[in-house]
N, C-alpha and C. Protein backbone atom coordinates (compact mmCIF):
# COMPACT_ATOMS: atom_id res chain seq x y z
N UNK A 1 -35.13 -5.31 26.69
CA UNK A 1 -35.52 -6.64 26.27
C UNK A 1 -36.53 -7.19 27.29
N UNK A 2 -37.35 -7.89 26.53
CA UNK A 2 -38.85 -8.14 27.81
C UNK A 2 -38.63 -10.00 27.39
N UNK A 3 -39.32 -10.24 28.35
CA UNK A 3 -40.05 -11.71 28.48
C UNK A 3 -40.99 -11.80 27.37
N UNK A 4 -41.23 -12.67 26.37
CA UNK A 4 -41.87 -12.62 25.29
C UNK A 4 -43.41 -13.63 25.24
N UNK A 5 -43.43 -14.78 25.86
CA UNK A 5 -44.56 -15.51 26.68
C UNK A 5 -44.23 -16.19 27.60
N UNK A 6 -45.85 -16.53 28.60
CA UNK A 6 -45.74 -17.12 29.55
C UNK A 6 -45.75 -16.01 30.58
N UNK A 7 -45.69 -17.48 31.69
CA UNK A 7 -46.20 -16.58 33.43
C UNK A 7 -45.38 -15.03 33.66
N UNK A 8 -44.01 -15.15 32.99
CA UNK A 8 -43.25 -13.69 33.23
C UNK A 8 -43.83 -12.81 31.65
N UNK A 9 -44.47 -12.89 31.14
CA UNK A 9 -44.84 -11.81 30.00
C UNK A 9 -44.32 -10.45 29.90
N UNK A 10 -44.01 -10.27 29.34
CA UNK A 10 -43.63 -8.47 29.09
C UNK A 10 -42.94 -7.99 30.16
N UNK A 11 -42.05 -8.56 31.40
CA UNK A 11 -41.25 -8.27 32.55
C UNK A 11 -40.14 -8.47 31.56
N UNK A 12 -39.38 -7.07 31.96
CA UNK A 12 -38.22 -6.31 31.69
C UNK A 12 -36.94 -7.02 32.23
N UNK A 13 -35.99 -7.64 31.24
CA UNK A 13 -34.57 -8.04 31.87
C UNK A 13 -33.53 -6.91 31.73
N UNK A 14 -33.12 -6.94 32.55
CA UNK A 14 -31.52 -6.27 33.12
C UNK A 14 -30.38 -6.68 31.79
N UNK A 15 -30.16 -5.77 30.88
CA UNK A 15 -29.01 -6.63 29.84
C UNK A 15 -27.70 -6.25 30.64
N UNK A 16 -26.30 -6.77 29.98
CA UNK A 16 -25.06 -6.40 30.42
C UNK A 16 -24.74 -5.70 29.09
N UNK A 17 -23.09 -5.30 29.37
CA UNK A 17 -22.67 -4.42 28.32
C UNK A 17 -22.66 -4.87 26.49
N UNK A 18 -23.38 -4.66 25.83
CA UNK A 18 -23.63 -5.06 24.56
C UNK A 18 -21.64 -5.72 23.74
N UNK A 19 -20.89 -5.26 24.40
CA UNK A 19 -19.75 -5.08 23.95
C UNK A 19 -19.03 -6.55 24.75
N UNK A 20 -19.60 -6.80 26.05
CA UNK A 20 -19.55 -7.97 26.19
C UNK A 20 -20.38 -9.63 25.98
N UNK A 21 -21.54 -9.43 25.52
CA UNK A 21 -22.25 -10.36 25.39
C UNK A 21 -22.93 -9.78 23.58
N UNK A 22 -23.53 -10.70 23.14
CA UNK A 22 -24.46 -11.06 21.98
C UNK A 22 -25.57 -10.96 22.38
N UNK A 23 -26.68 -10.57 22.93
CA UNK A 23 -28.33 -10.82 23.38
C UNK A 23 -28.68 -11.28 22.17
N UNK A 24 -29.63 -12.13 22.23
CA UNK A 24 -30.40 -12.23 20.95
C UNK A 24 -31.34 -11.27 20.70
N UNK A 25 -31.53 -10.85 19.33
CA UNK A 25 -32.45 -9.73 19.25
C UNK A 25 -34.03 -10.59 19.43
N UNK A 26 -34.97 -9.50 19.96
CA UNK A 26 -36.17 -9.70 20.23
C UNK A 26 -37.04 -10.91 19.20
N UNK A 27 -36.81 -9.92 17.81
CA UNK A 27 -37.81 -10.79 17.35
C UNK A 27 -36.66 -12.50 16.57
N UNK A 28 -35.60 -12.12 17.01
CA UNK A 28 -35.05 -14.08 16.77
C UNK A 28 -35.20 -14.52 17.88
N UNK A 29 -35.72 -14.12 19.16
CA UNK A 29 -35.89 -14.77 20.44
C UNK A 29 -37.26 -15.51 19.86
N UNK A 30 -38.36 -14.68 19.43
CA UNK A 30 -39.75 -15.05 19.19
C UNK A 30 -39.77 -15.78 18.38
N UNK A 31 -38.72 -15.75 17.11
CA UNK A 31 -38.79 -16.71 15.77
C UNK A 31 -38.47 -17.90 16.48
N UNK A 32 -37.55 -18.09 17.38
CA UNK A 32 -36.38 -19.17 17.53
C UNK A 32 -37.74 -20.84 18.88
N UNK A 33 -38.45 -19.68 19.54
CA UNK A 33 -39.53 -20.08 20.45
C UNK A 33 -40.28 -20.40 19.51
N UNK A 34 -40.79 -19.42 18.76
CA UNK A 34 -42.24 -20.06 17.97
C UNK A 34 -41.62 -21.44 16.97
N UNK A 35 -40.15 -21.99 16.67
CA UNK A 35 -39.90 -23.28 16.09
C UNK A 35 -39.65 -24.21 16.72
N UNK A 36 -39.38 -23.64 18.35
CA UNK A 36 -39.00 -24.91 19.01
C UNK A 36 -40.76 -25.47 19.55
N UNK A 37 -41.30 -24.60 19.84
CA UNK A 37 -42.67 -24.82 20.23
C UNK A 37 -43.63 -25.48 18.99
N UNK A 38 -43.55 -25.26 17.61
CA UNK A 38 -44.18 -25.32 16.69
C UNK A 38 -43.72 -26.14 15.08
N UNK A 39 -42.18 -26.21 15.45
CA UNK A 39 -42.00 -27.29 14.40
C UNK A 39 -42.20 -28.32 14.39
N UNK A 40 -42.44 -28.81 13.37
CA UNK A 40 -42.77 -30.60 13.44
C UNK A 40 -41.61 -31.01 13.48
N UNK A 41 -40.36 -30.56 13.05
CA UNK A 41 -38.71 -31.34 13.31
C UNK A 41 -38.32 -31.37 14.26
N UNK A 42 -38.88 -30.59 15.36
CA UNK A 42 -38.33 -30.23 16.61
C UNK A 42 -39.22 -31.13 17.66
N UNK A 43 -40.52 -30.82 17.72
CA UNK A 43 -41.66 -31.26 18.41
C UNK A 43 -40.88 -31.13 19.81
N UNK A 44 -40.52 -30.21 20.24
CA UNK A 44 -40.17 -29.79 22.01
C UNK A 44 -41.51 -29.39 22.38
N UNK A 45 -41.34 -29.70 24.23
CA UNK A 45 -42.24 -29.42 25.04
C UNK A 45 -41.54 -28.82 25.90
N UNK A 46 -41.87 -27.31 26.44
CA UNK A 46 -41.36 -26.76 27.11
C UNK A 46 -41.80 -27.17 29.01
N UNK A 47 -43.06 -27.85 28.91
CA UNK A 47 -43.52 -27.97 30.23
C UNK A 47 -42.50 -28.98 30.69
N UNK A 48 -42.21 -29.07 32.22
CA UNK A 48 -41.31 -29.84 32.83
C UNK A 48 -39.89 -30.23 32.33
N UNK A 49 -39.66 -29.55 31.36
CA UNK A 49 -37.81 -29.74 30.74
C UNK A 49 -36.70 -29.22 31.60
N UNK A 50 -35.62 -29.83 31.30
CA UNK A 50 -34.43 -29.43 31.72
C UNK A 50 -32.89 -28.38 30.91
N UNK A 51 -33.19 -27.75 30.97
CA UNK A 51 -32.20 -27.08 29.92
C UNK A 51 -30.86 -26.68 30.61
N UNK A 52 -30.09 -26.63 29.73
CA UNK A 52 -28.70 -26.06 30.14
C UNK A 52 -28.69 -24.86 29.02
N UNK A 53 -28.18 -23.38 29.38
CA UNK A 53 -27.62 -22.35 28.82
C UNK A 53 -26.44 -22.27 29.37
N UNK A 54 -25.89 -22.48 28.63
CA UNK A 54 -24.02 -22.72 28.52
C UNK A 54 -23.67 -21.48 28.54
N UNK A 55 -23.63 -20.39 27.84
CA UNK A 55 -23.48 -19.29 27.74
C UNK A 55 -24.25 -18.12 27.66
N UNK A 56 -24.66 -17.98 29.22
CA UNK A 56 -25.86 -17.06 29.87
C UNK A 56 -26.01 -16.24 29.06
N UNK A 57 -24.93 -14.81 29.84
CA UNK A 57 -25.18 -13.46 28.98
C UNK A 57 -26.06 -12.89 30.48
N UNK A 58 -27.11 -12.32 30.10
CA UNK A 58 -28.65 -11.99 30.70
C UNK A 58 -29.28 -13.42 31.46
N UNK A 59 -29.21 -14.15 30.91
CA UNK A 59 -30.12 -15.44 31.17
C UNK A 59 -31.62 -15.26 30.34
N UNK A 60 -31.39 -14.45 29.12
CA UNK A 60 -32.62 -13.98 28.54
C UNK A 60 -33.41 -15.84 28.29
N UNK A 61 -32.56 -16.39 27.61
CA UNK A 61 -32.99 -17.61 27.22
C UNK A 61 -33.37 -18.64 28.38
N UNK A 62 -32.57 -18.65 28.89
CA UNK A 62 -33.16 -19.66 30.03
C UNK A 62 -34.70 -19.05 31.05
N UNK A 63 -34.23 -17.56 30.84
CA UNK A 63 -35.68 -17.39 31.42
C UNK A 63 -37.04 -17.57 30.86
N UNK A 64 -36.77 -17.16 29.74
CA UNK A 64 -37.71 -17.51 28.57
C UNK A 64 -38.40 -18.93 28.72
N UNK A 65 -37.26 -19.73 28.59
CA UNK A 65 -37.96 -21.01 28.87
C UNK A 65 -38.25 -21.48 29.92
N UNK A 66 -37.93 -20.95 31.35
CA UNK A 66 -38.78 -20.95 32.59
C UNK A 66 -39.90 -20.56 32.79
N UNK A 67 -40.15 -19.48 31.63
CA UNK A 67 -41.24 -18.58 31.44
C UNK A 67 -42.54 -19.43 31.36
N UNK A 68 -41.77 -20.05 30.04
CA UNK A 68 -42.98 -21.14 29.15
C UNK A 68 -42.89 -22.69 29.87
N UNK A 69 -42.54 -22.77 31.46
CA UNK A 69 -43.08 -23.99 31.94
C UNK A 69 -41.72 -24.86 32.36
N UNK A 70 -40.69 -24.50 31.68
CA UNK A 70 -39.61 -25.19 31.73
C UNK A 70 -38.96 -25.77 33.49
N UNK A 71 -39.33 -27.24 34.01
CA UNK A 71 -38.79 -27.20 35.77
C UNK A 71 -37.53 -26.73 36.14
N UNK A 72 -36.57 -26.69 34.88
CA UNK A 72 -35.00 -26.50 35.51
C UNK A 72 -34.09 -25.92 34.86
N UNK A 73 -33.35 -24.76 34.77
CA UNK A 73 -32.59 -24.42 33.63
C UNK A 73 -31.04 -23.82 34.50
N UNK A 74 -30.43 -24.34 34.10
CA UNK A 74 -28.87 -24.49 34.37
C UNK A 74 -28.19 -23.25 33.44
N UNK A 75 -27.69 -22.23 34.33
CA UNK A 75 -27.32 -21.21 33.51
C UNK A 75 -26.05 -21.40 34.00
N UNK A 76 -24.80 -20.80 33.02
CA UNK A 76 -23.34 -21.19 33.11
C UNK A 76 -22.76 -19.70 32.46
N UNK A 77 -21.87 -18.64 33.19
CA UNK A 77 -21.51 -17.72 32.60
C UNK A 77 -20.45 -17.66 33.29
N UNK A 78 -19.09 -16.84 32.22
CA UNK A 78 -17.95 -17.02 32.43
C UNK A 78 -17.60 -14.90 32.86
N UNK A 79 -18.26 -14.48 32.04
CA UNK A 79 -18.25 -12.98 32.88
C UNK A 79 -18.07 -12.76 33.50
N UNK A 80 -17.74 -11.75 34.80
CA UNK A 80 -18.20 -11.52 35.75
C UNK A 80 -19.11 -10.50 35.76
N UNK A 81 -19.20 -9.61 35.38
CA UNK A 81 -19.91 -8.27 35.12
C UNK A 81 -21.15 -9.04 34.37
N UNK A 82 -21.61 -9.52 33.88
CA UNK A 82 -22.88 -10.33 33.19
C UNK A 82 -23.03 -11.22 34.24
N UNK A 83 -22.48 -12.12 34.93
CA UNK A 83 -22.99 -13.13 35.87
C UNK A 83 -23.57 -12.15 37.01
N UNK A 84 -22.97 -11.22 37.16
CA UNK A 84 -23.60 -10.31 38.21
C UNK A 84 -25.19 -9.73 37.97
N UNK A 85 -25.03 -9.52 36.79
CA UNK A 85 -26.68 -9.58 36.27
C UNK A 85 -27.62 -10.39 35.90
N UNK A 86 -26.79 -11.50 35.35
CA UNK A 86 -27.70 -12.89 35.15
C UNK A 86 -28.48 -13.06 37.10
N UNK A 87 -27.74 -12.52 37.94
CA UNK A 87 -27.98 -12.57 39.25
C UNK A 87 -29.08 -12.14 39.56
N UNK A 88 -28.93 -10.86 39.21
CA UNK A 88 -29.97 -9.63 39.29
C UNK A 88 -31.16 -10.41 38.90
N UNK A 89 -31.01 -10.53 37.53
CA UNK A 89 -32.43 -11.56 36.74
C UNK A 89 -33.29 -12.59 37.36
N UNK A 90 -32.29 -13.33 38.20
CA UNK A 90 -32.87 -14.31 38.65
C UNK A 90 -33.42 -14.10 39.93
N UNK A 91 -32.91 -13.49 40.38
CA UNK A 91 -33.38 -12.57 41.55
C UNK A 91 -34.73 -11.94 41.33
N UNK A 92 -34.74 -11.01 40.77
CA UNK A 92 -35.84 -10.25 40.28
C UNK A 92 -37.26 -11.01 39.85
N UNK A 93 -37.28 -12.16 39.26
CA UNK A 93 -38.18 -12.85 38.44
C UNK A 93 -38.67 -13.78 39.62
N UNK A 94 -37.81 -14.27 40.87
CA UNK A 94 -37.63 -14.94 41.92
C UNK A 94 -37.91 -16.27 41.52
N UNK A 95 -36.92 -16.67 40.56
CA UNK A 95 -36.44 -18.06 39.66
C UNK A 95 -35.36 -19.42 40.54
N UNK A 96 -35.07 -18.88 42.06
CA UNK A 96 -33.53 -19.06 42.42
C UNK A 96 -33.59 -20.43 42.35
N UNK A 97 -35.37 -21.32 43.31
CA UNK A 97 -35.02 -22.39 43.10
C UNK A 97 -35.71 -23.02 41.65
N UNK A 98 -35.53 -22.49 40.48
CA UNK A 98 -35.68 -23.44 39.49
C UNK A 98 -34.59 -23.53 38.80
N UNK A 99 -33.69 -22.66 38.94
CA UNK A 99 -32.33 -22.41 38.13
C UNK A 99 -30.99 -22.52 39.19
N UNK A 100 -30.11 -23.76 38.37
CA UNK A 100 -28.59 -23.17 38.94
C UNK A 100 -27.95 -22.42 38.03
N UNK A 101 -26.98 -21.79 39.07
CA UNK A 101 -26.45 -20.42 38.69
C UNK A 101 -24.83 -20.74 38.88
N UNK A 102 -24.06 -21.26 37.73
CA UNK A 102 -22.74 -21.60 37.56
C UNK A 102 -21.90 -20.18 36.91
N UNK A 103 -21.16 -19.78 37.98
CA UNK A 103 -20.13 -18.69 36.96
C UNK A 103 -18.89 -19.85 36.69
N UNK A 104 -18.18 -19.45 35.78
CA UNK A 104 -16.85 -20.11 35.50
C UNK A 104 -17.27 -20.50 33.66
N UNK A 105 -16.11 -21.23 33.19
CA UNK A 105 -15.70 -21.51 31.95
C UNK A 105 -16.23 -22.65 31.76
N UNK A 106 -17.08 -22.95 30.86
CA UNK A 106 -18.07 -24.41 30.14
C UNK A 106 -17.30 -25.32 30.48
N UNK A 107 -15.96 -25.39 29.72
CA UNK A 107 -14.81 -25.84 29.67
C UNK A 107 -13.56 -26.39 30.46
N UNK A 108 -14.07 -25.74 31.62
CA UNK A 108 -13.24 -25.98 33.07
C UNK A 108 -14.09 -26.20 34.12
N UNK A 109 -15.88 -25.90 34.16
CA UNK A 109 -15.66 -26.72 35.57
C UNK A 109 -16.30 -27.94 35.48
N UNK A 110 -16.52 -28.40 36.63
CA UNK A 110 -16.83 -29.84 36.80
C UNK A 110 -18.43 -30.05 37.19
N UNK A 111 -18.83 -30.02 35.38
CA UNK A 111 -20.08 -30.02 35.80
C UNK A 111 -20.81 -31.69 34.90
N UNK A 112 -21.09 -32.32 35.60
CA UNK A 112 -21.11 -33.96 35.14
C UNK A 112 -22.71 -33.85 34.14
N UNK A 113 -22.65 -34.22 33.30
CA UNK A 113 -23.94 -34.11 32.15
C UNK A 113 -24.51 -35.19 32.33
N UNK A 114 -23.99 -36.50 32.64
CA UNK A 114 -24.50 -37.82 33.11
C UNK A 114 -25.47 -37.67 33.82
N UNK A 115 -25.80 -36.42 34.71
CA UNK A 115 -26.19 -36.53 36.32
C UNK A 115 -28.23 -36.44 35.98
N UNK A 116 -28.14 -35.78 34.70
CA UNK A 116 -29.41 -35.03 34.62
C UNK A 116 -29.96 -35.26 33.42
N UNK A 117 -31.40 -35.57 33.10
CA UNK A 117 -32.07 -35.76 31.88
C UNK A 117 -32.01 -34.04 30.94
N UNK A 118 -31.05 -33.30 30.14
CA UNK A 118 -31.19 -32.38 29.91
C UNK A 118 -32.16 -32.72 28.71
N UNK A 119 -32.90 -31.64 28.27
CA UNK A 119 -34.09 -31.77 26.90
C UNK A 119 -33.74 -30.34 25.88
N UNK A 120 -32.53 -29.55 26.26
CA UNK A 120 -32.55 -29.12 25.45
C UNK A 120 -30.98 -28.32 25.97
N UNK A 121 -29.95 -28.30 25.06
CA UNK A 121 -28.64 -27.21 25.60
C UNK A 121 -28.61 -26.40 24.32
N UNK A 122 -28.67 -24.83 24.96
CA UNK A 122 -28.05 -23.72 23.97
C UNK A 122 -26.65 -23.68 24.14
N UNK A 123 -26.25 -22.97 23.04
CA UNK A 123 -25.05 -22.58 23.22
C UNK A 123 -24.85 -21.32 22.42
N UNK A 124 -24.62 -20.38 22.96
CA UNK A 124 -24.64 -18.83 22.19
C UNK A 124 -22.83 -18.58 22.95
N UNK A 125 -22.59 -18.88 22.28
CA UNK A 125 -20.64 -18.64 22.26
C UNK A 125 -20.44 -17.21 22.11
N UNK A 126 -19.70 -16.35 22.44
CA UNK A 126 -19.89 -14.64 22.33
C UNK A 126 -18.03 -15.02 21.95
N UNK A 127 -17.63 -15.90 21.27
CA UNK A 127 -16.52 -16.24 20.55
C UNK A 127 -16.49 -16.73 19.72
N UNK A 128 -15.58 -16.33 18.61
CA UNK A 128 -15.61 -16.99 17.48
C UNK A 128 -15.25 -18.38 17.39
N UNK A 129 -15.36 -19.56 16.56
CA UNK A 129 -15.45 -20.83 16.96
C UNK A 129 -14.24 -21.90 17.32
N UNK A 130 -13.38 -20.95 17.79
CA UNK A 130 -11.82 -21.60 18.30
C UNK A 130 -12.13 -22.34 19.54
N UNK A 131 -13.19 -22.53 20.07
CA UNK A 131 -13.40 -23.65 21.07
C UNK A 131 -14.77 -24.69 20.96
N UNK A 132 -15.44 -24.47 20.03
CA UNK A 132 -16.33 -25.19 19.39
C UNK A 132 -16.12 -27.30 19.70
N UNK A 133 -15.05 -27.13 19.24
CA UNK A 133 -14.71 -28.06 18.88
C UNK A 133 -14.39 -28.95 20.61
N UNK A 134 -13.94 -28.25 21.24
CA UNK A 134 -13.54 -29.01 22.68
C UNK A 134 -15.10 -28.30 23.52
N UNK A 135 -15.97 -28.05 23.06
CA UNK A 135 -17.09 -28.35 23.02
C UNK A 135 -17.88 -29.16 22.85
N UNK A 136 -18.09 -29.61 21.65
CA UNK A 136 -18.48 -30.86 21.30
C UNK A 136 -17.96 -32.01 21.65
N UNK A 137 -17.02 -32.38 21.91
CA UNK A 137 -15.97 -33.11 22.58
C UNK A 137 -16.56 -33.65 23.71
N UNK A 138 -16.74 -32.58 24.19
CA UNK A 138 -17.11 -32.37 26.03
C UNK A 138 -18.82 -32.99 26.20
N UNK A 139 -19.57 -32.71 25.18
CA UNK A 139 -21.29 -33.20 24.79
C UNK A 139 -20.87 -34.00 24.32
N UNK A 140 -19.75 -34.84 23.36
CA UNK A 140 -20.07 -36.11 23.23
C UNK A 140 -19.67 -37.32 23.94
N UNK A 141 -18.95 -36.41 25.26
CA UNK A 141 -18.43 -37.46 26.12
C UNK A 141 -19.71 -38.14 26.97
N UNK A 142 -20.90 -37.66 26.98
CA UNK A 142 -21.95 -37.58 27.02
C UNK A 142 -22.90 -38.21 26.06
N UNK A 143 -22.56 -38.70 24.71
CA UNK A 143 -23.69 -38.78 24.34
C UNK A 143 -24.52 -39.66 24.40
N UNK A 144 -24.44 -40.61 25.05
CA UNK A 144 -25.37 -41.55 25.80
C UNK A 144 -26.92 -41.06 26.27
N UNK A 145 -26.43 -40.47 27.35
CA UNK A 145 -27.19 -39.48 28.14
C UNK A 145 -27.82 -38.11 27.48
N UNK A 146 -27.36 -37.43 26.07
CA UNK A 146 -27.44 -36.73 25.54
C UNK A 146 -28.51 -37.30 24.11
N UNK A 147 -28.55 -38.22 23.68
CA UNK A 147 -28.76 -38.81 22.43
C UNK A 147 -30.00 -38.01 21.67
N UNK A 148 -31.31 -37.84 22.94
CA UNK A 148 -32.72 -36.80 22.38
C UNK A 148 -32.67 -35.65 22.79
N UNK A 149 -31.47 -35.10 23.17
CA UNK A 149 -31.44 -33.87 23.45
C UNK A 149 -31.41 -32.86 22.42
N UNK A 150 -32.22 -31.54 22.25
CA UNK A 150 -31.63 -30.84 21.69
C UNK A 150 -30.70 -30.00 21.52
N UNK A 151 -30.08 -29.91 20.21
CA UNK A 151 -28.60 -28.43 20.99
C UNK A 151 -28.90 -27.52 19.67
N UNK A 152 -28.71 -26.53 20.54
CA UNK A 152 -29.24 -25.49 19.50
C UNK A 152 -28.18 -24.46 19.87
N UNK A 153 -27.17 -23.85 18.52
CA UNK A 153 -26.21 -23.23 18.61
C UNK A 153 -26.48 -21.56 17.64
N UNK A 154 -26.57 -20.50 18.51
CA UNK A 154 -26.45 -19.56 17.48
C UNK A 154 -25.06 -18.60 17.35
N UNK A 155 -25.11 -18.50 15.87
CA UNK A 155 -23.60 -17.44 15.90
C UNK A 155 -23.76 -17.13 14.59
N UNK A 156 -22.85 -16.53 14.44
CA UNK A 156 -22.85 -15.10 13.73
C UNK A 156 -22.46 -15.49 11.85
N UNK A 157 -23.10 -15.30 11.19
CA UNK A 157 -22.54 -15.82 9.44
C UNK A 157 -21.11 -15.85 9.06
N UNK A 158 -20.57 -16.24 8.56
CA UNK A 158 -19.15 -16.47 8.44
C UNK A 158 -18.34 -17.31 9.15
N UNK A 159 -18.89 -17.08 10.05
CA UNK A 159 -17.86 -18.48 11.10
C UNK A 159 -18.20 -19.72 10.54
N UNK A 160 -17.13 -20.21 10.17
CA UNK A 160 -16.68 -21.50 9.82
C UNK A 160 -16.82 -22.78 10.73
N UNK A 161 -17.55 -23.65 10.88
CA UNK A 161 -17.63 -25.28 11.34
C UNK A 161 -18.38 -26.15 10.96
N UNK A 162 -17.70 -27.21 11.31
CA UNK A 162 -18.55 -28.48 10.85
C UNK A 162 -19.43 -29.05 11.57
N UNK A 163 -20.41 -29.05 12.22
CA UNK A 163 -21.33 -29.42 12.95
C UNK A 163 -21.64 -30.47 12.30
N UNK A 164 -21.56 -31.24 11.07
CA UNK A 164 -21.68 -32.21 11.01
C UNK A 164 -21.06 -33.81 11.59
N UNK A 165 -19.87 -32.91 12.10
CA UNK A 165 -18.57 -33.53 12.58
C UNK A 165 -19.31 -34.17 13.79
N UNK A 166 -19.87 -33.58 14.37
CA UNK A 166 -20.67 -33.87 15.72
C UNK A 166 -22.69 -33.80 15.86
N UNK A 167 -23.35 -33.44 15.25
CA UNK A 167 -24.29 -33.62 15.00
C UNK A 167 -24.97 -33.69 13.67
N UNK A 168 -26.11 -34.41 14.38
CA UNK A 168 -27.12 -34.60 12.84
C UNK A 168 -27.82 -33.25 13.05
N UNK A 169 -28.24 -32.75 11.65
CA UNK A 169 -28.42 -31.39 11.48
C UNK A 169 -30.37 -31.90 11.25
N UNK A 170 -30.90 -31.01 12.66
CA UNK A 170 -32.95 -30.90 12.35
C UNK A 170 -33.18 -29.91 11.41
N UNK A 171 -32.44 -28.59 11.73
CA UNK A 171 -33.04 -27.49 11.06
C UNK A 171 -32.11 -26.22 11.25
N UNK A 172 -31.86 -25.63 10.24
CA UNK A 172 -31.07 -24.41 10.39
C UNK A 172 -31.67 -22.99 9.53
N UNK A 173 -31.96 -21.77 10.18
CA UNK A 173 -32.43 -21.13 10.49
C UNK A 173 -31.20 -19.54 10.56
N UNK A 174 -31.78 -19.03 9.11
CA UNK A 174 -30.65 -17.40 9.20
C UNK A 174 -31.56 -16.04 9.36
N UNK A 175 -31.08 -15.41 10.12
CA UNK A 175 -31.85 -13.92 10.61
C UNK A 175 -30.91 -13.12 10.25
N UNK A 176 -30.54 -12.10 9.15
CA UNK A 176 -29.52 -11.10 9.23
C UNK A 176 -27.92 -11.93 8.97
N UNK A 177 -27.34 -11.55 10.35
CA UNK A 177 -26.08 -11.84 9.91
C UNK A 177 -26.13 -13.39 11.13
N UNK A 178 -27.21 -13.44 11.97
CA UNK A 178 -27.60 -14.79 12.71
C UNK A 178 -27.98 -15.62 12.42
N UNK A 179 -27.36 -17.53 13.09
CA UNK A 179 -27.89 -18.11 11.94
C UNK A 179 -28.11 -18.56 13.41
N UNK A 180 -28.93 -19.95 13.51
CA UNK A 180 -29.22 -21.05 14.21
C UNK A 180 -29.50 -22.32 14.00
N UNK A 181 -28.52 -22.98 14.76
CA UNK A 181 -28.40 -24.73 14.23
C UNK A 181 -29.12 -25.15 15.46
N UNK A 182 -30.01 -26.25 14.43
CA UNK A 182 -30.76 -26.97 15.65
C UNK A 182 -30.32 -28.62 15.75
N UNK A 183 -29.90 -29.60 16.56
CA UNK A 183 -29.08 -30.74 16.44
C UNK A 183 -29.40 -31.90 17.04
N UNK A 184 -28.70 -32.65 17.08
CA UNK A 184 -28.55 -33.92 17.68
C UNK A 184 -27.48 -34.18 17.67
N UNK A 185 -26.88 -34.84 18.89
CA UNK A 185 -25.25 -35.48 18.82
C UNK A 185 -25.57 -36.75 18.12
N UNK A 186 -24.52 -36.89 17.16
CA UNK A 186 -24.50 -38.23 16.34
C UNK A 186 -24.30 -39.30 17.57
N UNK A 187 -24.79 -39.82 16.87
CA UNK A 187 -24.89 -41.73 17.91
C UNK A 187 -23.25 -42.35 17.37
């Protein structure tokens, strides 16, 4: 898997074991960039943003958008064997001071959302959606501070939720058996 645009172009990431993480495939990395960069529903700017990737993996995504200009991206992985490489990544690309590097559970640590203008949170869950919900929970304890943020969730067809429950729906987006919700926390 390579860097797809921007200052890191075509530089090679380190994946972890396919059996533990989801990567996004190549060309929904490119589809998923060319809508956040190019939709009119979306209208993101990648220069000077703040992102949170909730669920690293590689850090394919957050690098991506460091790639394309992004000042800060907050990577969060609960692995250990993948955080060890999300390591590697960041290392390698020599990203250390634009990115923090959180191992532990979304869900358990103490990471305050108040603190920081985020402009955009993924969430690629490598679980089916039995914690979704104390997810959203957790972003809408936040949503003050959250209100123009984007959240953009991908997972797998069949899984069952209501994202309406918690966001207004911009645009949703199916590749195969991948879909992607693009959001807003309801006010």
């Amino acid at each position: 898997m390579r860097i797809i645009s921007g200052k890191f172009k075509k530089q090679k990431l380190i994946l972890p074991d396919p059996k533990i993480t989801r990567p996004l495939r190549d060309y929904v990395k490119e589809s998923l960039f060319n809508l956040l960069a190019h939709s009119p529903l979306l209208q993101f700017q990648f220069e000077k943003s703040s992102i949170l990737d909730a669920f690293s993996g590689s850090g394919s995504f957050g690098i991506e958008c460091l790639s394309r200009g992004a000042s800060h991206v907050t990577f969060i992985e609960n692995d250990k064997k993948s955080f060890e490489i999300l390591k590697k990544n960041i290392q390698n690309f020599s990203i250390l001071n634009e990115g923090n590097l959180i191992f532990g559970d979304f869900l358990k640590i103490q990471l305050d959302l108040s603190l920081t203008k985020l402009n955009l949170i993924f969430l690629d869950p490598p679980f089916q959606f039995k914690y979704l919900e104390q997810i959203f929970e957790r972003l809408s304890e936040n949503k003050k501070n959250l209100s123009d943020t984007i959240i953009m969730i991908h997972y797998e067809e069949g899984e069952k939720f209501n994202f309406s429950d918690y966001l207004d729906e911009i645009l949703k987006k199916k590749y195969g058996r991948s879909i992607v919700f693009f959001g807003k926390i309801k006010n």
